[in-house]
Protein backbone atom coordinates (compact mmCIF):
# COMPACT_ATOMS: atom_id res chain seq x y z
CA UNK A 1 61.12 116.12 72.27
CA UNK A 2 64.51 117.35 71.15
CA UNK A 3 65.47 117.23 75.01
CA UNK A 4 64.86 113.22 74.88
CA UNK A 5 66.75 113.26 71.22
CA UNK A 6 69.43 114.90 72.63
CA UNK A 7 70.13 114.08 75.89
CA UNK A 8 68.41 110.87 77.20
CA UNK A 9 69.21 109.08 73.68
CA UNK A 10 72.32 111.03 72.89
CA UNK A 11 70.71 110.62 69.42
CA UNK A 12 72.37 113.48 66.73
CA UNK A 13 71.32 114.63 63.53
CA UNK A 14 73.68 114.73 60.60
CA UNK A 15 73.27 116.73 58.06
CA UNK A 16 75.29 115.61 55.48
CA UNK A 17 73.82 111.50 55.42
CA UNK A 18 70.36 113.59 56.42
CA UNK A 19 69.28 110.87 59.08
CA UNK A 20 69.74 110.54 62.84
CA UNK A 21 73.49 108.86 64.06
CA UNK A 22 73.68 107.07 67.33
CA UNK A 23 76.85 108.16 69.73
CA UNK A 24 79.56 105.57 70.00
CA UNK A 25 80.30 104.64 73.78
CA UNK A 26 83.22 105.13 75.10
CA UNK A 27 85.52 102.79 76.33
CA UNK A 28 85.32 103.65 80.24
CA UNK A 29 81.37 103.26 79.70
CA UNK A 30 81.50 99.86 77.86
CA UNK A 31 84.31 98.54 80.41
CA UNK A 32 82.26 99.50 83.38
CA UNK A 33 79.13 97.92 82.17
CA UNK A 34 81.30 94.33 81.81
CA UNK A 35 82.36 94.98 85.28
CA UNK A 36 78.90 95.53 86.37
CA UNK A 37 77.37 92.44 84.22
CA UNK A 38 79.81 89.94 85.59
CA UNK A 39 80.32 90.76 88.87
CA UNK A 40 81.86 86.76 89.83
CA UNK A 41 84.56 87.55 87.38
CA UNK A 42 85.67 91.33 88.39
CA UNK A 43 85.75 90.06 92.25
CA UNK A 44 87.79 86.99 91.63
CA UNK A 45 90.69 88.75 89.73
CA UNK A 46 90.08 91.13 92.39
CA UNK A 47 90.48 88.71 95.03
CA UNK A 48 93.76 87.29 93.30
CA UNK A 49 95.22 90.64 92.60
CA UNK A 50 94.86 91.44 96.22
CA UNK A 51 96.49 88.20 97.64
CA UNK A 52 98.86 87.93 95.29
CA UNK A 53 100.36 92.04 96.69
CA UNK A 54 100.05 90.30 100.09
CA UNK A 55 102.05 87.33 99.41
CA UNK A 56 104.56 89.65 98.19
CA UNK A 57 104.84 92.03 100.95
CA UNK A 58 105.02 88.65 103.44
CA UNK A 59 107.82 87.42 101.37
CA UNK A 60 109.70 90.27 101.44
CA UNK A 61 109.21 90.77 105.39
CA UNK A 62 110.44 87.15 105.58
CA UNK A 63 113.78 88.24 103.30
CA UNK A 64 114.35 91.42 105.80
CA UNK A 65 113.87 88.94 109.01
CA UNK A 66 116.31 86.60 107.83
CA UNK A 67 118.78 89.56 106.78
CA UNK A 68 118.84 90.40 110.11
CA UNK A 69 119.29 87.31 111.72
């Protein structure tokens, strides 16, 4: 019993309010469980962060070529 207290719960007991204290999550664990729960949202910023570096790169190739020229 202490084993499922302890570890599967992350359930404590404090002695000085004598009761049992749930853990606060942490902010990596709450963040990845929004990732996980809306999974439209994550890949469309995703999605824009990625084309958005790509359009970059192509506009700075596009500067270079016409340096050159």
């Amino acid at each position: 019993m202490e084993y499922a207290k302890d570890e599967v719960f992350q359930i404590r007991y404090t002695t000085k309010l004598n009761r049992f204290k749930l853990e606060k999550e942490k902010w990596t664990s709450r963040l990845g469980k929004k990732i996980r729960k809306n999974r439209l949202l994550t890949t469309t910023i995703l999605a824009f962060f990625m084309f958005a570096t790509v359009h970059i790169m192509l506009i700075f190739s596009f500067m270079k070529i016409l340096q050159e020229v």
